[in-house]
C-alpha atoms as a PDB file:
ATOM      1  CA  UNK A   1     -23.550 -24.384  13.458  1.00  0.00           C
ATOM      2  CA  UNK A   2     -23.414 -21.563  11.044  1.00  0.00           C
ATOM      3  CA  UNK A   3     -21.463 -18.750  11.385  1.00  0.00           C
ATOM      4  CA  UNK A   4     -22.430 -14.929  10.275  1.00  0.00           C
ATOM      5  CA  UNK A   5     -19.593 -14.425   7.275  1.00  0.00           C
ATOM      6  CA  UNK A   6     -19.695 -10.934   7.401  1.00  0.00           C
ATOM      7  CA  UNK A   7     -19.261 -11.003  11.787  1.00  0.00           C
ATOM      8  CA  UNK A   8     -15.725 -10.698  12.786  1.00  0.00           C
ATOM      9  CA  UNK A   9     -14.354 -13.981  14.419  1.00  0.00           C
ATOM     10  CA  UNK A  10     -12.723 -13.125  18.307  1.00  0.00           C
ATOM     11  CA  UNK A  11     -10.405 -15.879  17.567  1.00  0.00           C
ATOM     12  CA  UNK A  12      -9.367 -14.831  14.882  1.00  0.00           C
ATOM     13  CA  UNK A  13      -5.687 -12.607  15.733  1.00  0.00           C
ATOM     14  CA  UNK A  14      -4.885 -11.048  12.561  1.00  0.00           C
ATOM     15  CA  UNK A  15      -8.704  -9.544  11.707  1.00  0.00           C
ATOM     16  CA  UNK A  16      -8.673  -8.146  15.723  1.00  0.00           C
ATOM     17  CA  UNK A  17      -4.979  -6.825  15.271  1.00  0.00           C
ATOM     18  CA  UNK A  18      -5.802  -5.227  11.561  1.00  0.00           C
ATOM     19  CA  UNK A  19      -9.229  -3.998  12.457  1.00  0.00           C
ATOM     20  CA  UNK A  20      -7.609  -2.500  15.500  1.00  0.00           C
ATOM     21  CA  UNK A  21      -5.078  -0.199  12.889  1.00  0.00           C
ATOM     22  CA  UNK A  22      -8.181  -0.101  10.269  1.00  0.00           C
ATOM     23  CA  UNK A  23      -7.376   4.304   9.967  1.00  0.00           C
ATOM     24  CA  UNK A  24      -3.294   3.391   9.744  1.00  0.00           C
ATOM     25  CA  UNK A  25      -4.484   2.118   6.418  1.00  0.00           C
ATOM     26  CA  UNK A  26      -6.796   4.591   5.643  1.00  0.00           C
ATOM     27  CA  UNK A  27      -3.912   7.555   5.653  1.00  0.00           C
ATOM     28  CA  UNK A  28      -2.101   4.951   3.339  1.00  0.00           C
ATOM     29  CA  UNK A  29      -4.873   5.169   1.144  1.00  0.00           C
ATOM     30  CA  UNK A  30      -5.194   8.822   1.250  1.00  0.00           C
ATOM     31  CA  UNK A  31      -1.556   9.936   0.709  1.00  0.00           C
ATOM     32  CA  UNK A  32      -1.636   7.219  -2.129  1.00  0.00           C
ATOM     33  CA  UNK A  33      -4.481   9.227  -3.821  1.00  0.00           C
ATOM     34  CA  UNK A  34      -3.014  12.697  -2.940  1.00  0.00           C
ATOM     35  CA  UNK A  35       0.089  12.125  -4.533  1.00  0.00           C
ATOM     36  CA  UNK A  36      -1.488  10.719  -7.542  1.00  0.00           C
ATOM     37  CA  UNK A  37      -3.545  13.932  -8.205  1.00  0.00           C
ATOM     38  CA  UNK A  38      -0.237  15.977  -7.456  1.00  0.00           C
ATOM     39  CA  UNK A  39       1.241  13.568 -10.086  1.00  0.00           C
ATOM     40  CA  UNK A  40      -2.014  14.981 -12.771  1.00  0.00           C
ATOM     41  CA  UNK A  41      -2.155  18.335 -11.919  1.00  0.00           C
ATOM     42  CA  UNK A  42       1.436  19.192 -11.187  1.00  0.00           C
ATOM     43  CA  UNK A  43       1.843  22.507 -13.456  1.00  0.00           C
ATOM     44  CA  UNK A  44       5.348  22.087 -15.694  1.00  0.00           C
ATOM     45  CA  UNK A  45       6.009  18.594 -14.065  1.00  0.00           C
ATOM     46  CA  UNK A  46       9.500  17.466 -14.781  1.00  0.00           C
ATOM     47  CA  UNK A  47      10.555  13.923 -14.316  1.00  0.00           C
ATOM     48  CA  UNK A  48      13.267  14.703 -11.371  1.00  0.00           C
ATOM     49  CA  UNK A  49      10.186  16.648  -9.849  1.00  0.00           C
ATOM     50  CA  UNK A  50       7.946  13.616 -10.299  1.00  0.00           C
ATOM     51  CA  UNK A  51      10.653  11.261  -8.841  1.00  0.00           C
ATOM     52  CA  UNK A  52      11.115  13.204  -5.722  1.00  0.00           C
ATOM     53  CA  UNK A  53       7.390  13.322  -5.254  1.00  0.00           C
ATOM     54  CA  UNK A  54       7.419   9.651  -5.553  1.00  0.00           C
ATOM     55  CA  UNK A  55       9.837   9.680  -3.001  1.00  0.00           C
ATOM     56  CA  UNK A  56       8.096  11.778  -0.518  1.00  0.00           C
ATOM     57  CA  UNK A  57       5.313   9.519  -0.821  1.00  0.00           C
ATOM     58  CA  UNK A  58       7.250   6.166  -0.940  1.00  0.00           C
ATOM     59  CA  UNK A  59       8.534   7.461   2.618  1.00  0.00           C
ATOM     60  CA  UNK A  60       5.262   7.776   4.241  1.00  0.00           C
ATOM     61  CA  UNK A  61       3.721   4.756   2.970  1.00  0.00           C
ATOM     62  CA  UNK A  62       6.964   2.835   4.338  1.00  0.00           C
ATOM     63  CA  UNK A  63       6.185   4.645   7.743  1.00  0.00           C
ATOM     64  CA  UNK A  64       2.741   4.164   8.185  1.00  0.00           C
ATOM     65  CA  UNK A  65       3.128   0.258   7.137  1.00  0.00           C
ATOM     66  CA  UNK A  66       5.975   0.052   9.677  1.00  0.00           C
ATOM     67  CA  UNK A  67       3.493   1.447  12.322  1.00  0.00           C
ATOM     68  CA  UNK A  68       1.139  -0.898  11.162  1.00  0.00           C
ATOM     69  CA  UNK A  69       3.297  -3.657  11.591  1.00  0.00           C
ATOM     70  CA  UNK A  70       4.747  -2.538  15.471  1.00  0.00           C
ATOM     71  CA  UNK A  71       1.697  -1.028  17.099  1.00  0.00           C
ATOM     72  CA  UNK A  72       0.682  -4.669  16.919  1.00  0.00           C
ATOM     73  CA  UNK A  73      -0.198  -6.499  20.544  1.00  0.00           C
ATOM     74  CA  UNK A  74      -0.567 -10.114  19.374  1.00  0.00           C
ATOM     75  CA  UNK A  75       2.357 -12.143  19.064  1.00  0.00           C
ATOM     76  CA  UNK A  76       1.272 -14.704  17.333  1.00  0.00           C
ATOM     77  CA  UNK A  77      -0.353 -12.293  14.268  1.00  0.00           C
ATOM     78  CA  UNK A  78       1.655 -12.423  11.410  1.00  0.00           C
ATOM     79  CA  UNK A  79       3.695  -8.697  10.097  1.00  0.00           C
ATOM     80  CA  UNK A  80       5.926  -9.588   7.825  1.00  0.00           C
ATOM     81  CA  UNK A  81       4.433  -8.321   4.775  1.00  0.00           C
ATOM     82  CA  UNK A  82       3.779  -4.903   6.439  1.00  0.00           C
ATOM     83  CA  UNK A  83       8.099  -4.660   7.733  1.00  0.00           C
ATOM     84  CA  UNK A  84       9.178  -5.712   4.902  1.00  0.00           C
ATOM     85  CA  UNK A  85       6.459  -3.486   2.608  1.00  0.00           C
ATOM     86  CA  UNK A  86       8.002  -0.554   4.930  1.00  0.00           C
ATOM     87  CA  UNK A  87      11.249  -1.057   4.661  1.00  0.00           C
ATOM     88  CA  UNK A  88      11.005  -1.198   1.045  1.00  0.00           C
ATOM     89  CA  UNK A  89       8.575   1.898   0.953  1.00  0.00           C
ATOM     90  CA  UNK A  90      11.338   4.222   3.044  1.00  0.00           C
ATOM     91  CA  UNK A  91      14.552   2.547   1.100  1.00  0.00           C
ATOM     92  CA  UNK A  92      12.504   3.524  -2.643  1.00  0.00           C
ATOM     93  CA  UNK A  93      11.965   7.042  -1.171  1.00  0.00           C
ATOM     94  CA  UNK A  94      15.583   7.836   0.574  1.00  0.00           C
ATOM     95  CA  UNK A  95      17.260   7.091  -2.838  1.00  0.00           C
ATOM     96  CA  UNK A  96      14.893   8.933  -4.726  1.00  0.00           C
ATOM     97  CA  UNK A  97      15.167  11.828  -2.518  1.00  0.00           C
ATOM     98  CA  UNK A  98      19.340  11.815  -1.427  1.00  0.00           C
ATOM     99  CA  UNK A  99      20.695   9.661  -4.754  1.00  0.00           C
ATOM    100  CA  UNK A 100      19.441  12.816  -7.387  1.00  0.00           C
ATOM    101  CA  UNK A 101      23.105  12.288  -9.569  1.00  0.00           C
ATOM    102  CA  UNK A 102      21.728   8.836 -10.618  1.00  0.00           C
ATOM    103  CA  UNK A 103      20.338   9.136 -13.810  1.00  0.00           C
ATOM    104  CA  UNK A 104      16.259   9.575 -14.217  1.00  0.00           C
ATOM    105  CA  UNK A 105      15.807   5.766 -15.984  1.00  0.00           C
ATOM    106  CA  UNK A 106      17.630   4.086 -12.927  1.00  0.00           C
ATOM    107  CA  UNK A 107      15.217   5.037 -11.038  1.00  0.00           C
ATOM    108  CA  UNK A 108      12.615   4.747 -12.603  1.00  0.00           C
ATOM    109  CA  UNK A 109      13.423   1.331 -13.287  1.00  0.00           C
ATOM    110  CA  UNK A 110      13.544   0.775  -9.798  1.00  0.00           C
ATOM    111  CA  UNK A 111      10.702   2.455  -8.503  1.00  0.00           C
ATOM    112  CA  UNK A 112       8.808  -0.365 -11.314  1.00  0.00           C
ATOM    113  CA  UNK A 113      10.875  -2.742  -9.499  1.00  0.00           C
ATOM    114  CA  UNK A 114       9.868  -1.667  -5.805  1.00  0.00           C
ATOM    115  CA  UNK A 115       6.303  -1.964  -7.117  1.00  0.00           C
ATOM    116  CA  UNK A 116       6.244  -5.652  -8.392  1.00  0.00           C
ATOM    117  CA  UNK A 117       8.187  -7.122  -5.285  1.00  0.00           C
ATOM    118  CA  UNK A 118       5.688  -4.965  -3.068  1.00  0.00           C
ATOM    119  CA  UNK A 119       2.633  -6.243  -5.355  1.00  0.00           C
ATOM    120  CA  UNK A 120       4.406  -9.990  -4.974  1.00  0.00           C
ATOM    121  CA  UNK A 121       4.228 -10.035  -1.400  1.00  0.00           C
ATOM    122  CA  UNK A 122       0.751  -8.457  -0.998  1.00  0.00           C
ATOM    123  CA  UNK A 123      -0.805 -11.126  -3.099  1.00  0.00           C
ATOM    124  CA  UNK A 124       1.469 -13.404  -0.376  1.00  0.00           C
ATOM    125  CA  UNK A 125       0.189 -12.203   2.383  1.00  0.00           C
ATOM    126  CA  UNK A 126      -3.581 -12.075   1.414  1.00  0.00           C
ATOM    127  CA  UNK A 127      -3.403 -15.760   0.128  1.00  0.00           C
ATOM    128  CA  UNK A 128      -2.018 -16.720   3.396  1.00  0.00           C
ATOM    129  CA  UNK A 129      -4.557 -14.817   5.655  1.00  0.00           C
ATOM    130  CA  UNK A 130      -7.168 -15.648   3.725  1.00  0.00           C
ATOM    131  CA  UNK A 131      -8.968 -17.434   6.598  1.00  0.00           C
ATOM    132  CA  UNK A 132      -8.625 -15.011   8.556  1.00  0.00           C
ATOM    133  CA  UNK A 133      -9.263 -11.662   6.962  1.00  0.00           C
ATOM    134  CA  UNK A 134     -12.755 -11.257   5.379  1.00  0.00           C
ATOM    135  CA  UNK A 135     -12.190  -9.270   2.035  1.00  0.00           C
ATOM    136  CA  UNK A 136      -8.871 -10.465   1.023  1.00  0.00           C
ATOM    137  CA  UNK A 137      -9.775  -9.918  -2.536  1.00  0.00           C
ATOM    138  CA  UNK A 138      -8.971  -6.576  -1.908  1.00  0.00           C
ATOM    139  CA  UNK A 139      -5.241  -7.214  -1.036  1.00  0.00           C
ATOM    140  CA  UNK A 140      -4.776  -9.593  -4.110  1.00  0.00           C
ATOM    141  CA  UNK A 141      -5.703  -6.663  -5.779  1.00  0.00           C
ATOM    142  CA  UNK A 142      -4.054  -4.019  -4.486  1.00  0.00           C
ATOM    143  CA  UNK A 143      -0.864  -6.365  -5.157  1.00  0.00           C
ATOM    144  CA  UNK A 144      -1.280  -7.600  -8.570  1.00  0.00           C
ATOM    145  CA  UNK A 145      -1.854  -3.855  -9.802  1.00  0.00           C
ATOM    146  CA  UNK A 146       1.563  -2.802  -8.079  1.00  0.00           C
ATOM    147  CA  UNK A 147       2.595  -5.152 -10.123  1.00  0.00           C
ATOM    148  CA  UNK A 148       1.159  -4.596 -13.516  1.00  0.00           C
ATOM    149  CA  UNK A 149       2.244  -0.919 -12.524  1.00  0.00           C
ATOM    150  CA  UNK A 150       5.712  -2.213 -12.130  1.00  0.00           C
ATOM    151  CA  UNK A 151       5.774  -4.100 -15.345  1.00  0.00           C
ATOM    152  CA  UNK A 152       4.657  -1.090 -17.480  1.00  0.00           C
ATOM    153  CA  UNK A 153       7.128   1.125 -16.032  1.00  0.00           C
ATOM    154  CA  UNK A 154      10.034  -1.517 -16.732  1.00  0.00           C
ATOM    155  CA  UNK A 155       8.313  -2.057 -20.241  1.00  0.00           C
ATOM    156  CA  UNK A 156       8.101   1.784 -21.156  1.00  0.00           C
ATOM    157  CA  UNK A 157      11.239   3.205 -18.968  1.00  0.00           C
ATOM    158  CA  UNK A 158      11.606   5.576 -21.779  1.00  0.00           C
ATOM    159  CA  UNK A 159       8.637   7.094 -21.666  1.00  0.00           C
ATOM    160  CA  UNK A 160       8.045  10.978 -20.891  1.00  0.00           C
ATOM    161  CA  UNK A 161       7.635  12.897 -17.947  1.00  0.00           C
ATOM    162  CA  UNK A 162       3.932  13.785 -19.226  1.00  0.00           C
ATOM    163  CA  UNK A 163       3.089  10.088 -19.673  1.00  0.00           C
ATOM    164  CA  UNK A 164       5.386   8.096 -16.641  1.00  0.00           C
ATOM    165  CA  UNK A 165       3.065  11.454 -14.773  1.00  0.00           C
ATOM    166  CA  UNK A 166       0.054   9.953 -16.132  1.00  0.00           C
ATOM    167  CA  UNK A 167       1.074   6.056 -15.277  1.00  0.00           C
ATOM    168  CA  UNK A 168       1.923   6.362 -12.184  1.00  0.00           C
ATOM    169  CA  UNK A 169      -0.674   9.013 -10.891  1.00  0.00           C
ATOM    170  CA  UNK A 170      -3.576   6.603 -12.376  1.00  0.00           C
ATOM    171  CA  UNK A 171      -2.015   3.821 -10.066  1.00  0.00           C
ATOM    172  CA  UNK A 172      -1.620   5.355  -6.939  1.00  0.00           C
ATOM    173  CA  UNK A 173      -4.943   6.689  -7.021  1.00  0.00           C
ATOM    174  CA  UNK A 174      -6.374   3.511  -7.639  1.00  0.00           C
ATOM    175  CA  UNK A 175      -4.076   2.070  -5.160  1.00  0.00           C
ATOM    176  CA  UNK A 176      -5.407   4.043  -2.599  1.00  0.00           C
ATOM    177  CA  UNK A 177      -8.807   3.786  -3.276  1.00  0.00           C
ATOM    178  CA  UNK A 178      -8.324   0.365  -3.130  1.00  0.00           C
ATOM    179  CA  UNK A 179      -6.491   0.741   0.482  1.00  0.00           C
ATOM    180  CA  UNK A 180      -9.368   3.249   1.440  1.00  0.00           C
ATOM    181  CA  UNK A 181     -11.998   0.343   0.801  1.00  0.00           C
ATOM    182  CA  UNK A 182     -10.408  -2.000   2.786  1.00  0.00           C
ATOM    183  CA  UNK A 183      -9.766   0.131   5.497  1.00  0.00           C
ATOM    184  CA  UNK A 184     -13.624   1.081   5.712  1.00  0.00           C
ATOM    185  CA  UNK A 185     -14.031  -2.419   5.787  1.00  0.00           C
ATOM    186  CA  UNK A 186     -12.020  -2.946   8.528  1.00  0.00           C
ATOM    187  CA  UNK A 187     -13.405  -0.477  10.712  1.00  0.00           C
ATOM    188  CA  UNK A 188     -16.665  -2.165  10.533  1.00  0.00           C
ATOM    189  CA  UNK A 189     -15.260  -4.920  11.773  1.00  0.00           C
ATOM    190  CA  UNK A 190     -13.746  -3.158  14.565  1.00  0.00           C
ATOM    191  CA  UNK A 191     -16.690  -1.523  15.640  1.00  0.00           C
ATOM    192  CA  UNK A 192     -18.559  -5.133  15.380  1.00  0.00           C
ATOM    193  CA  UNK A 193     -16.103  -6.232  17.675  1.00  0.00           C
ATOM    194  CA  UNK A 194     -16.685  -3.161  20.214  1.00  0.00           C
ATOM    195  CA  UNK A 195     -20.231  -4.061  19.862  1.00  0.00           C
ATOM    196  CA  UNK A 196     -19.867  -7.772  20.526  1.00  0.00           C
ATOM    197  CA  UNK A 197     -17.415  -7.435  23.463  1.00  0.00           C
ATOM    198  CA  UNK A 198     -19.517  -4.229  25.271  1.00  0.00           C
ATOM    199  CA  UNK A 199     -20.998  -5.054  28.391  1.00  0.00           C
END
């Protein structure tokens, strides 16, 4: 019998769990895109002030994914991808933010380098929940531009505070819209759900 694609399936753990947290995602998505508009319109941005503004935000991000990942009921829904994207998130920001002796191209090289293992196991994760979670597309491609992100900055670690401003501003903006979308998308399915189950 023929199922509804865009109806959320009861069965299905990882959709309930993630629609559940749908507006845990959405305030990734919207410190994503805040900090890339602080990244354009930053007046007399230097590239230590840019880092530690990455770091601020790297911090968050790792937080809200960790709460993501814990405020989780079901134990047989998969949250790898989230601890480990947290973990990640709050290491990138604590260096940034208590290491500033290192010089400005180590980290930048690793913030590229946080980005393309993030990307990496985004793309993962959506390929492996793909039967569960409707709009995994948007996953795949949140990951793969982390990781084109990370490859530019690795490619061009030289570059200027004006343009590394530019680069990464353009992709956490993007990023977050991207996060945003998904999150929207999610709710729906929550409130589906809420519908479905209501007496």
């Amino acid at each position: 019998m023929p199922t509804n694609p865009a109806m959320p399936m009861p069965h299905f753990p990882l959709l309930r769990e993630l629609s559940k947290h749908w507006w845990l995602l959405l305030l990734r998505g919207i410190a994503a895109i805040v900090f890339g508009v602080l990244a354009f319109i930053w007046p007399g941005l230097t590239l230590l002030t840019l880092v530690i503004l990455y770091g601020v935000f790297a911090i968050i991000d790792g937080v809200l994914a960790l709460a993501a990942a814990f405020g989780r009921t079901g134990p047989d829904v998969p949250k790898w991808w989230l601890v480990l994207t947290g973990i990640l998130g709050i290491g990138a920001g604590l260096i940034a933010l208590f290491w500033p002796g290192i010089t400005a191209l180590v980290l930048i090289i690793f913030i590229g380098a946080w980005a393309i293992v993030r990307g990496i196991m985004e793309i993962i994760a959506a390929i492996q929940l793909r039967k569960e979670i409707e709009g995994e597309w948007l996953l795949i491609l949140a990951g793969a531009l982390s990781v084109l992100f990370g490859l530019g900055v690795l490619l061009y670690p030289g570059a200027g505070a004006v343009a590394l401003a530019w680069l990464i501003g353009i992709y956490a903006i993007v990023i977050g819209v991207v996060m945003v979308m998904l999150a929207i998308r999610l709710r729906k399915h929550h409130t589906a759900m809420l519908a479905i189950h209501a007496p």
